[in-house]
C-alpha atoms as a PDB file:
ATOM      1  CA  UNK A   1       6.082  -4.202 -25.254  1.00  0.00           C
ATOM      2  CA  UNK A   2       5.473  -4.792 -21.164  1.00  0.00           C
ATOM      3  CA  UNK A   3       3.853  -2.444 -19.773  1.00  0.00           C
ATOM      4  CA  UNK A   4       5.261  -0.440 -16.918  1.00  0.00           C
ATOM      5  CA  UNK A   5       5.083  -1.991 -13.435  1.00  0.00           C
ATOM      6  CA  UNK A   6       3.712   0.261 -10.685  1.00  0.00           C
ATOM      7  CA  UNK A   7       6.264   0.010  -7.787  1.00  0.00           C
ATOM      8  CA  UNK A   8       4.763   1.281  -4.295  1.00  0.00           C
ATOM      9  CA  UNK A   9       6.596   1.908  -1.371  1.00  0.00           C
ATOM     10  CA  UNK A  10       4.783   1.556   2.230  1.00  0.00           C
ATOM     11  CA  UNK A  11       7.227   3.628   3.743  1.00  0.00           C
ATOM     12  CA  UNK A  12       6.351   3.091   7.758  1.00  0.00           C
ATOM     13  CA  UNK A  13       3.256   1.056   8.881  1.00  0.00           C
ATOM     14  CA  UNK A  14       1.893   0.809  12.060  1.00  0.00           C
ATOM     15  CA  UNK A  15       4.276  -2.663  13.206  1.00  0.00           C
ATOM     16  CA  UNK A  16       7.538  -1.813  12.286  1.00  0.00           C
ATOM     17  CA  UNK A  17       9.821   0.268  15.412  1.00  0.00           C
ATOM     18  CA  UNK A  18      12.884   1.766  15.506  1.00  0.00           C
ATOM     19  CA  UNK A  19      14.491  -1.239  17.925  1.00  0.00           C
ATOM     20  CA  UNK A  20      13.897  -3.695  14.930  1.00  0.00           C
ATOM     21  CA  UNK A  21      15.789  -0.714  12.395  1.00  0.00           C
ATOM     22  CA  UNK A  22      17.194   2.087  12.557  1.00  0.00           C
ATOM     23  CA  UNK A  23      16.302   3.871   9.315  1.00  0.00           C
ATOM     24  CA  UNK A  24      12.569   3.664   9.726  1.00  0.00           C
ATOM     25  CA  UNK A  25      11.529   7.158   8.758  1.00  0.00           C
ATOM     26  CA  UNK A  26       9.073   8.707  11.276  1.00  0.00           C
ATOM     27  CA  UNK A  27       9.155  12.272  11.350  1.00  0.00           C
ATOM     28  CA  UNK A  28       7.377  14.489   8.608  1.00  0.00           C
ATOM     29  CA  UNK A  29      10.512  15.447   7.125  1.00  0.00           C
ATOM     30  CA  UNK A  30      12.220  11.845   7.545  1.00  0.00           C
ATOM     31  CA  UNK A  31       9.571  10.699   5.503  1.00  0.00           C
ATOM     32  CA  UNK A  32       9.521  13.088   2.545  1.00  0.00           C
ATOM     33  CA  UNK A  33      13.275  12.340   2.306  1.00  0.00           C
ATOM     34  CA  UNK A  34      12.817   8.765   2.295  1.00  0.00           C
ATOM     35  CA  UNK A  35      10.119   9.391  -0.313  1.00  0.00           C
ATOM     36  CA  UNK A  36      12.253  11.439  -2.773  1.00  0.00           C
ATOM     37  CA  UNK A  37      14.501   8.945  -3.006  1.00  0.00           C
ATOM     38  CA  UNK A  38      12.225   6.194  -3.161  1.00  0.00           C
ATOM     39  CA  UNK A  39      10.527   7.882  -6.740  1.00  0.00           C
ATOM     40  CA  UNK A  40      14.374   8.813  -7.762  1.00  0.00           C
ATOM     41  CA  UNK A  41      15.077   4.536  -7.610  1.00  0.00           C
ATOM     42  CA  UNK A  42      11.585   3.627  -9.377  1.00  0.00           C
ATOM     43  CA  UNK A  43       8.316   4.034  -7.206  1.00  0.00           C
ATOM     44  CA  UNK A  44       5.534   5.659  -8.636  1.00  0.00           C
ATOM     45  CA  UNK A  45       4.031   5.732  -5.470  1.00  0.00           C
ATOM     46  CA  UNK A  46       3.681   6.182  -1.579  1.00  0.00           C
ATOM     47  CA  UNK A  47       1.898   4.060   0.519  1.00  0.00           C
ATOM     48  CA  UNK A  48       1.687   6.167   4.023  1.00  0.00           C
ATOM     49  CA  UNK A  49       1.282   5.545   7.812  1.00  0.00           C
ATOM     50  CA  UNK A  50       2.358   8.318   9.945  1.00  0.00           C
ATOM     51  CA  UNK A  51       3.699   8.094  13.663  1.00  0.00           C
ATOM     52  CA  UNK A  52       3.871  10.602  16.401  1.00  0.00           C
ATOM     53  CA  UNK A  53       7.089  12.568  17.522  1.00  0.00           C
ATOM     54  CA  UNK A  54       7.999   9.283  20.070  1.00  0.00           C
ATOM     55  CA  UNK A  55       7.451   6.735  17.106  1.00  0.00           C
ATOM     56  CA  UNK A  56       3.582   5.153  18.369  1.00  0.00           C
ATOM     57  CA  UNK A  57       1.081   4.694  15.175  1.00  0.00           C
ATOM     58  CA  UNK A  58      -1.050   7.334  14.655  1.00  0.00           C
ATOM     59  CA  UNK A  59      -3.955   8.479  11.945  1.00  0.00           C
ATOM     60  CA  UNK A  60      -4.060  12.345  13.168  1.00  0.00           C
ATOM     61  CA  UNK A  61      -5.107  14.149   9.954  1.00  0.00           C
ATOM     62  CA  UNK A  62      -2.500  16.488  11.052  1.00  0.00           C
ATOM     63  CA  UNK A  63       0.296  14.491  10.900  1.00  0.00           C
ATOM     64  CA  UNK A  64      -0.883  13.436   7.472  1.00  0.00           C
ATOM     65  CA  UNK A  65      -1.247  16.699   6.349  1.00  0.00           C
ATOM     66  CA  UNK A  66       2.324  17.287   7.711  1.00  0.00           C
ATOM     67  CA  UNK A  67       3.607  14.573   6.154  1.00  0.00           C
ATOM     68  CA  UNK A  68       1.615  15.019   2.643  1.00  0.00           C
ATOM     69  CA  UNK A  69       3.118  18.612   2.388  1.00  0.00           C
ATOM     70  CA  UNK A  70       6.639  17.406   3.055  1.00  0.00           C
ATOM     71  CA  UNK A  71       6.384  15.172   0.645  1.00  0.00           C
ATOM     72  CA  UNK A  72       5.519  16.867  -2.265  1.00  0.00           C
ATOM     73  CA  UNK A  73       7.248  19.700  -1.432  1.00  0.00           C
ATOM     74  CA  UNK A  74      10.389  16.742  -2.538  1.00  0.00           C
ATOM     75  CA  UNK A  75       8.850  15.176  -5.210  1.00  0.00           C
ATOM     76  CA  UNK A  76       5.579  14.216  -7.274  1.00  0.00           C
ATOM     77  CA  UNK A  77       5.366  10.432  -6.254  1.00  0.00           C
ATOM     78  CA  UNK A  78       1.597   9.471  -5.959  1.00  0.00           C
ATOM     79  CA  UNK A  79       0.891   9.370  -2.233  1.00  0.00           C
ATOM     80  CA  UNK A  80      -1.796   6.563  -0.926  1.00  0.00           C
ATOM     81  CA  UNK A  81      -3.235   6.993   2.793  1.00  0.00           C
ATOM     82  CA  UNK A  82      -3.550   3.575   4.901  1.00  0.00           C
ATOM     83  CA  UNK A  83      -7.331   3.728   6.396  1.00  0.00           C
ATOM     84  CA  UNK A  84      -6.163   0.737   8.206  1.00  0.00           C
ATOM     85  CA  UNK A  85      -4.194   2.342  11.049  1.00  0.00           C
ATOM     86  CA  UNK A  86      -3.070   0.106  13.474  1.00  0.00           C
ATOM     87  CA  UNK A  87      -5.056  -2.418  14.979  1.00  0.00           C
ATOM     88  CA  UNK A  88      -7.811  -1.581  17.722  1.00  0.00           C
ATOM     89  CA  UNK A  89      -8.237   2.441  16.325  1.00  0.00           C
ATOM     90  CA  UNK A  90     -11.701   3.175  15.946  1.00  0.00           C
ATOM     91  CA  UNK A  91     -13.200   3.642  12.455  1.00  0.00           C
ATOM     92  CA  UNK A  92     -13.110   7.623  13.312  1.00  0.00           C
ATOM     93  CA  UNK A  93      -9.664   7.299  14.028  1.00  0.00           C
ATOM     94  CA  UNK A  94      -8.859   5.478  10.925  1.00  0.00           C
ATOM     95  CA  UNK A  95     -10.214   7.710   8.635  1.00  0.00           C
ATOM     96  CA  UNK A  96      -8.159  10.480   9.523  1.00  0.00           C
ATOM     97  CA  UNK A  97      -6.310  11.184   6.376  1.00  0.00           C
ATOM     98  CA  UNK A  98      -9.923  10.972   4.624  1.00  0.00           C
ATOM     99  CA  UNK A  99     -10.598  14.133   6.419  1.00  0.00           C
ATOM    100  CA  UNK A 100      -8.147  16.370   3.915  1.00  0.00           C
ATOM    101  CA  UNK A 101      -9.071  17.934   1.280  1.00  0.00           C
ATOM    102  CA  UNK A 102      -7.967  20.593  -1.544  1.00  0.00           C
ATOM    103  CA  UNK A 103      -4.395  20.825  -1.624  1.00  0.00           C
ATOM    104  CA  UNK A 104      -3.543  18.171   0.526  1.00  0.00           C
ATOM    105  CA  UNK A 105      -5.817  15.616  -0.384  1.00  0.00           C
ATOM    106  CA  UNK A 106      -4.377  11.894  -0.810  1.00  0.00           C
ATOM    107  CA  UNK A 107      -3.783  10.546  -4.450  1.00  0.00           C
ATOM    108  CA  UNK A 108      -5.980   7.111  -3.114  1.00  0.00           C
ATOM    109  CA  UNK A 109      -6.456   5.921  -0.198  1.00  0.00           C
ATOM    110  CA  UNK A 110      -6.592   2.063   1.198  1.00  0.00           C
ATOM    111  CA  UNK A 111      -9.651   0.070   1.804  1.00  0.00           C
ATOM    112  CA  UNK A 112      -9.339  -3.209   3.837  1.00  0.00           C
ATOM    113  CA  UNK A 113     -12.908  -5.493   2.979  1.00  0.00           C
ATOM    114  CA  UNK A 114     -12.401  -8.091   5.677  1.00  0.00           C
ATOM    115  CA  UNK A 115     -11.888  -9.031   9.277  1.00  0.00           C
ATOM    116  CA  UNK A 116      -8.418 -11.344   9.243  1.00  0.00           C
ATOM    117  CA  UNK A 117      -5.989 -12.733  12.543  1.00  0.00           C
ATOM    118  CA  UNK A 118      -3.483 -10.816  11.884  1.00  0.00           C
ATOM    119  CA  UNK A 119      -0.007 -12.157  13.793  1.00  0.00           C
ATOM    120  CA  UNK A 120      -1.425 -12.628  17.232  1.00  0.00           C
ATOM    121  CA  UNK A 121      -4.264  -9.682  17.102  1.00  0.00           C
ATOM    122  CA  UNK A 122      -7.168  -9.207  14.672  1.00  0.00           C
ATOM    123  CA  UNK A 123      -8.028  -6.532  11.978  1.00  0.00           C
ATOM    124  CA  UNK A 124     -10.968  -6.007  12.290  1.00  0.00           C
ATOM    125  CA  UNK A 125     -13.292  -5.204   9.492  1.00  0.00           C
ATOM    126  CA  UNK A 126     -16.989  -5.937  10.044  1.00  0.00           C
ATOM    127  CA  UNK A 127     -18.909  -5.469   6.903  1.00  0.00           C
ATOM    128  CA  UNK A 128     -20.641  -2.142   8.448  1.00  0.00           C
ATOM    129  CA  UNK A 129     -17.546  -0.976   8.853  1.00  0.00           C
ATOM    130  CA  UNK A 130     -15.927  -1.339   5.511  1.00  0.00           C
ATOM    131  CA  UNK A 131     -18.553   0.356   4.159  1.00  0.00           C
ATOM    132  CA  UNK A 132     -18.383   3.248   6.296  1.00  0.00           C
ATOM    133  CA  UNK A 133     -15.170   3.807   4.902  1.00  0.00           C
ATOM    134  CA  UNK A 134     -15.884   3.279   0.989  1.00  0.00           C
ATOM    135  CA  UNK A 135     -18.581   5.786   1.644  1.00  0.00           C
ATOM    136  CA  UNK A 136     -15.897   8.600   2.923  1.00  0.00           C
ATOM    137  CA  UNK A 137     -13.203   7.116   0.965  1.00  0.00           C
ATOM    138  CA  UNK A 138     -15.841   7.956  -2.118  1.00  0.00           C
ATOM    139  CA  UNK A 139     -17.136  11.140  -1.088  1.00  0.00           C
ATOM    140  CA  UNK A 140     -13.648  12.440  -0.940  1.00  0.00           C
ATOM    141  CA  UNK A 141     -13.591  11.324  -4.704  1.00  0.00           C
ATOM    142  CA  UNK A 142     -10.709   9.027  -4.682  1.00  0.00           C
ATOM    143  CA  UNK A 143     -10.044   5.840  -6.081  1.00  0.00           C
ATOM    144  CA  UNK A 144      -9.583   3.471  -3.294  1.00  0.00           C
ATOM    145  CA  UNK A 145      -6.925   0.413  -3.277  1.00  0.00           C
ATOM    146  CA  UNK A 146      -8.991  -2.789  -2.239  1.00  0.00           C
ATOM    147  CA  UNK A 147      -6.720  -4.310   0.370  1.00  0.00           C
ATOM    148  CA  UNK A 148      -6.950  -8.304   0.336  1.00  0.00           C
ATOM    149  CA  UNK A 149      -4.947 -10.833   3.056  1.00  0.00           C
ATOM    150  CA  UNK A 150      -7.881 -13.229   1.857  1.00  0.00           C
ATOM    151  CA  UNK A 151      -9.596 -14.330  -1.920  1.00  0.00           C
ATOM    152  CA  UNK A 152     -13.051 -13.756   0.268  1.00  0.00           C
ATOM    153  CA  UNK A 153     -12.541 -10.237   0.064  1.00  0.00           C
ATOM    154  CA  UNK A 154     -11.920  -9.996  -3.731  1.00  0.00           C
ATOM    155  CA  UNK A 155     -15.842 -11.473  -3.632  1.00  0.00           C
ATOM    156  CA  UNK A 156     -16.535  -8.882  -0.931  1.00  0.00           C
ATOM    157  CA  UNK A 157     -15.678  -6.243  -3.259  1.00  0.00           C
ATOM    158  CA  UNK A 158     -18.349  -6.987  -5.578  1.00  0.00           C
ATOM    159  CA  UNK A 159     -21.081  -6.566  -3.109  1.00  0.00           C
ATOM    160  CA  UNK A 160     -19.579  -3.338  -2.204  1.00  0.00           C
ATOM    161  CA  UNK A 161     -19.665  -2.474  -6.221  1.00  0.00           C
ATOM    162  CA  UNK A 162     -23.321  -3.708  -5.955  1.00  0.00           C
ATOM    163  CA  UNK A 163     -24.147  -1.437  -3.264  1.00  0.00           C
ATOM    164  CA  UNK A 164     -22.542   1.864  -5.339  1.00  0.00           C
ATOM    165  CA  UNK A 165     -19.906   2.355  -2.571  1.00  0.00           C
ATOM    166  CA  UNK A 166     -16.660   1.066  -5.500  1.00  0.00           C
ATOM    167  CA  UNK A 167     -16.324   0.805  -8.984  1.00  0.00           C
ATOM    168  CA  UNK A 168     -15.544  -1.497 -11.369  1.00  0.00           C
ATOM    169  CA  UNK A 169     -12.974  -2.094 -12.392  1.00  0.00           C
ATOM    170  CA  UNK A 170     -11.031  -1.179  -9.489  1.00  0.00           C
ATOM    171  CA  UNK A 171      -7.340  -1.589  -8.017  1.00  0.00           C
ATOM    172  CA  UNK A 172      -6.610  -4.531  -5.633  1.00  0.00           C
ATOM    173  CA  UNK A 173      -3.254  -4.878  -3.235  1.00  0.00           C
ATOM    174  CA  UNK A 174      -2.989  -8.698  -2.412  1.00  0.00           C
ATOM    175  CA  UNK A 175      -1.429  -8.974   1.014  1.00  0.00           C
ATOM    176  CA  UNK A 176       0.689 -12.448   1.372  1.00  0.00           C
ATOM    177  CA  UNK A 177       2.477 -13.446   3.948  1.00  0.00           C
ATOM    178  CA  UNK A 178       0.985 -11.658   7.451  1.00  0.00           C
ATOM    179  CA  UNK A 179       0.684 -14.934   9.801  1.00  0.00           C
ATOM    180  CA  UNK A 180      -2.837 -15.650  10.155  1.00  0.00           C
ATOM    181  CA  UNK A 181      -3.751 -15.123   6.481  1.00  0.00           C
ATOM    182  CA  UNK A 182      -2.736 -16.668   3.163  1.00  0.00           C
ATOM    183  CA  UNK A 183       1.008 -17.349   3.045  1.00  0.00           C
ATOM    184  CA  UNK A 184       2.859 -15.973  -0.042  1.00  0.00           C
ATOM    185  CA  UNK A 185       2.811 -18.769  -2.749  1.00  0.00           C
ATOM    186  CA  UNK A 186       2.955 -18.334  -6.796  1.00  0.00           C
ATOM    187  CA  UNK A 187      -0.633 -20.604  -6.323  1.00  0.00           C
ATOM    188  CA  UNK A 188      -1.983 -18.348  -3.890  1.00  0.00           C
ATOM    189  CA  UNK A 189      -1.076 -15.439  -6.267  1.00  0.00           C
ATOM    190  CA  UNK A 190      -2.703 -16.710  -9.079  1.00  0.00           C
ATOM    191  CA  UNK A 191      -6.008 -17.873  -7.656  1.00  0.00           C
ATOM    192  CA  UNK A 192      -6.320 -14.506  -6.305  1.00  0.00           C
ATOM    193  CA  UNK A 193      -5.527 -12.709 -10.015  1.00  0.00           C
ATOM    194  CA  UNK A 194      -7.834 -15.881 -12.006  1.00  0.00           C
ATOM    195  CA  UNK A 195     -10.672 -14.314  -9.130  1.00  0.00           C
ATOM    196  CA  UNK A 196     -10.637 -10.570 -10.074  1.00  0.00           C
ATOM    197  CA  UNK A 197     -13.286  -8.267 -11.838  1.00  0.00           C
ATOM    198  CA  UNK A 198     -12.795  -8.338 -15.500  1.00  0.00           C
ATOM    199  CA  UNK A 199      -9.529  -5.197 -16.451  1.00  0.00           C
ATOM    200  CA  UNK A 200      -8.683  -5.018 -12.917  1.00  0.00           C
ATOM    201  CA  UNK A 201      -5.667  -3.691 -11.880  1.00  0.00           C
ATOM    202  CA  UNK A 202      -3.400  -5.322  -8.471  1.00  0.00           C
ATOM    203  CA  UNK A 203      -0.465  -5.228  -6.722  1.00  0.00           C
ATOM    204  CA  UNK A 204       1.128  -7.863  -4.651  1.00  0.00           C
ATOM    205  CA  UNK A 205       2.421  -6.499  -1.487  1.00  0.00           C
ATOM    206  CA  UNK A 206       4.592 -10.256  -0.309  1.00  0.00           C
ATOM    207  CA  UNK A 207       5.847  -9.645   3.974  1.00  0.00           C
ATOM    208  CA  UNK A 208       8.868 -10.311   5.121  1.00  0.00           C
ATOM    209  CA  UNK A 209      11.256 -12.636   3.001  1.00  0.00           C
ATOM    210  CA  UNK A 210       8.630 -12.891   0.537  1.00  0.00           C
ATOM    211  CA  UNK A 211       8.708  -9.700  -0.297  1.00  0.00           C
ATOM    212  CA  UNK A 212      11.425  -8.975  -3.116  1.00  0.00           C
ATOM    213  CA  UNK A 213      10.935 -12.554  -4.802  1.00  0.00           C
ATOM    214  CA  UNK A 214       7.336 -11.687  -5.187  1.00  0.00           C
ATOM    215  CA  UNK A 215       7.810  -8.448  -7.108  1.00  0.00           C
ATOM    216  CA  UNK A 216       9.426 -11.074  -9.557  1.00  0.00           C
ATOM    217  CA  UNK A 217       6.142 -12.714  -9.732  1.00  0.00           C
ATOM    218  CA  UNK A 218       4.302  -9.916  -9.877  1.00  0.00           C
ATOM    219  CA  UNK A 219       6.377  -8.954 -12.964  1.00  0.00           C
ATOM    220  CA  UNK A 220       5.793 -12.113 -14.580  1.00  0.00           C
ATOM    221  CA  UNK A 221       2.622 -12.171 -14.610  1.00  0.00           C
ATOM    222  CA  UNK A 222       1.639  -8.008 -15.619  1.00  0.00           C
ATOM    223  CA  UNK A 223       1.072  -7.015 -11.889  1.00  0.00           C
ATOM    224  CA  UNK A 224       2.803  -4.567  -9.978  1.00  0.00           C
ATOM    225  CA  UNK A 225       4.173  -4.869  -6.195  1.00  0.00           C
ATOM    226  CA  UNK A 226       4.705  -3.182  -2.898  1.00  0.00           C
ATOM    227  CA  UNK A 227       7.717  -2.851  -0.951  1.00  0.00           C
ATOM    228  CA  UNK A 228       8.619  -0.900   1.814  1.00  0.00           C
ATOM    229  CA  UNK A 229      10.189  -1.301   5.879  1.00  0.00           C
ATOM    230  CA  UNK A 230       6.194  -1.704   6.766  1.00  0.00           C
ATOM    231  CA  UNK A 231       6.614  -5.198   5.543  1.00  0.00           C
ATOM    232  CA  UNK A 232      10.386  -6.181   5.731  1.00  0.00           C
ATOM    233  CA  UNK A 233      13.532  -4.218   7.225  1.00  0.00           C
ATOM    234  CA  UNK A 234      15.826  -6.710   5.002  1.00  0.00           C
ATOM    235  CA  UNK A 235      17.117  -6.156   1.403  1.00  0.00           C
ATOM    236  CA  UNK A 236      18.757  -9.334   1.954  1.00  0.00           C
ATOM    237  CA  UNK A 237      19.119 -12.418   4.577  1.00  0.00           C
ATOM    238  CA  UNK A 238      20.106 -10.570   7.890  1.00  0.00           C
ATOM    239  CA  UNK A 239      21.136  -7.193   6.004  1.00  0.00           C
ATOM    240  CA  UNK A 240      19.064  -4.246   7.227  1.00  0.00           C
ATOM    241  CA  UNK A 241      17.707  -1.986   3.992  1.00  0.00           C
ATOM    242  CA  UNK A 242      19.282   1.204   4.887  1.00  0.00           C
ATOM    243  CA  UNK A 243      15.814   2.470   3.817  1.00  0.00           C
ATOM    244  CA  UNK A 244      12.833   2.065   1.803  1.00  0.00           C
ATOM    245  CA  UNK A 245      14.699   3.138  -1.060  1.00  0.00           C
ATOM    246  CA  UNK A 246      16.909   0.235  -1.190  1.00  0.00           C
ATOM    247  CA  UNK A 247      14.161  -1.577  -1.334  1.00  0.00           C
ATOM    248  CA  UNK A 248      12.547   0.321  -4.177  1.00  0.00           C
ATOM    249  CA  UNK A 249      15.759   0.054  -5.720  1.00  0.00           C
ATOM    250  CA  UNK A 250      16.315  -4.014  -5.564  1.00  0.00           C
ATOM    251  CA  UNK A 251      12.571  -3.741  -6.607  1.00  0.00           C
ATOM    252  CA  UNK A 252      13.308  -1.743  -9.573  1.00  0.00           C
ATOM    253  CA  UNK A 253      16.524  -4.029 -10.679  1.00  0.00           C
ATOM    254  CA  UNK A 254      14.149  -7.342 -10.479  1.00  0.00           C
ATOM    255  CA  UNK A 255      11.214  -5.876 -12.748  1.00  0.00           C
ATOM    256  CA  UNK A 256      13.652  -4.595 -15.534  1.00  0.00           C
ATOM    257  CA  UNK A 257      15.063  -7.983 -15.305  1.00  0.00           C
ATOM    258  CA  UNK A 258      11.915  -9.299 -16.617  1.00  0.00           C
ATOM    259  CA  UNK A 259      11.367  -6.467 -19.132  1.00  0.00           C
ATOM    260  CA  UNK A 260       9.009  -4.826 -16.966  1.00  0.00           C
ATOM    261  CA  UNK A 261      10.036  -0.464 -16.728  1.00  0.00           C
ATOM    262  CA  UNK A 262       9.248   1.043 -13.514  1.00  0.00           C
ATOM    263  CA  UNK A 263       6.013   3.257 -14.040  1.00  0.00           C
ATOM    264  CA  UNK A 264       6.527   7.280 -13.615  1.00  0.00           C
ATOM    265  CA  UNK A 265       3.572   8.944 -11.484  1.00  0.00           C
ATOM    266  CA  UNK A 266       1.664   9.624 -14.236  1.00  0.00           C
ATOM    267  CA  UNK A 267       2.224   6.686 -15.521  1.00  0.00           C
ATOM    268  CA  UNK A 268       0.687   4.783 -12.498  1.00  0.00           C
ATOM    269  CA  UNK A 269      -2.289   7.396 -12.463  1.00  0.00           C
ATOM    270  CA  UNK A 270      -3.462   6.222 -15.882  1.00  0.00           C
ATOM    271  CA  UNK A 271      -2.924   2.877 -15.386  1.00  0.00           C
ATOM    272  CA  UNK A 272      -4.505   2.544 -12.003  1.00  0.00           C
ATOM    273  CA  UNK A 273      -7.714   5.364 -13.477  1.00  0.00           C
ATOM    274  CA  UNK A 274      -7.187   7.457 -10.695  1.00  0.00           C
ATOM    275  CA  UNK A 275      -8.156  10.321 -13.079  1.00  0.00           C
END
């Protein structure tokens, strides 16, 4: 029997505006809405930005916690913090979310291990830096999800396992598709799996029009996948997703097509060890 794919859904980003879609959630409660439906059409699993009240990107701990609450006052979806932000936030800034704890403390929380162009702009990562946040990602206790647009950082992650500051196995989130990094291609895919720690986990997060055809791949081959408006505002060619739950749900269709069930919460906790 398959075993159950992980479906995540990155709800917002830091890119995506409410000019290019209407149904981008941005407020607290927008969100948790959005997210309740997203685990009622398959995701296990948030992947969260937040934004302030006029829609700019924003890591304030508070509007995570605002957020965080909302959300699981909805539902139990698994809810993964972005310590990416938006590009040009200090480190400080990024880590805001890691700065919660007890009851609304993140499931996981994202951990980018290289610098990339990313459209026209870079995210920057310096190695310093990328360990500054495995060591507060860590001393928060969570599991982090190793964010790749490159195979180099799949190799920087052992160094970091090296130093103490992850574990292996760990969780990996291949990013294809961001101009500027490696495009989404079934090759690209599976050089990046073939170059994995031995019984890791990943996810394939494709951008744009890659997107839903890669969750297909990602079945195929025993992964798991990412969708969400932080990545693509289409469910189809020039049709708007009336929100991330469409997406979750066209997700959710394509993985039971290849005899892959979408994962419950704790389904996704055991198979991603997040304890």
């Amino acid at each position: 029997m398959s075993p159950p794919m992980v479906l995540t859904a990155a709800m917002v980003g830091a890119e995506t505006t409410r000019a290019q879609t209407p149904h981008l959630p941005i407020t607290a409660e927008e969100i948790a809405e959005d997210a309740a439906r997203c685990r009622e059409a398959g995701a296990a699993m948030v992947h969260l930005h937040v934004r302030t009240p006029d829609g700019k990107p924003s890591q304030d701990a508070e509007l995570f916690r605002a957020a965080i609450r909302a959300i699981r006052a909805r539902t139990d979806v698994l809810i993964q913090t972005s310590t990416g932000g938006a590009v040009g936030m200090t480190v400080d800034e990024r880590c805001g979310p890691l700065t919660l704890t007890g009851a609304d403390r993140p499931d996981m929380a994202t951990l980018t291990t290289g610098t990339v162009n990313f459209g026209e702009e870079v995210f920057w990562n310096p190695r310093p830096l990328v360990r500054d946040i495995a060591r507060r990602i860590r001393a928060l206790g969570l599991r982090p999800e190793l964010e790749c647009f490159d195979v180099g950082m799949i190799d920087e992650a052992r160094y970091l396992a090296k130093e103490g500051l992850v574990e292996l196995p760990a969780h990996f989130d291949f990013v294809l598709g961001v101009p500027g990094t490696l495009q989404a291609r079934p090759e690209v895919l599976d050089f990046m799996i073939a170059s994995l720690p031995e019984a890791s986990t990943w996810t394939v997060a494709g951008v744009g029009r890659f997107q839903l055809p890669f969750v297909e791949e990602a079945a195929k081959r025993g992964g798991n996948a990412r969708v969400g408006l932080e990545d693509n505002i289409y469910v189809s060619k020039g049709v708007l997703a009336k929100g991330n739950w469409e997406l979750v749900a066209d997700a959710a269709k394509r993985a039971r097509a290849h005899g892959r069930e979408p994962a419950t919460p704790q389904q996704a906790r055991e198979l991603l060890r997040l304890g």
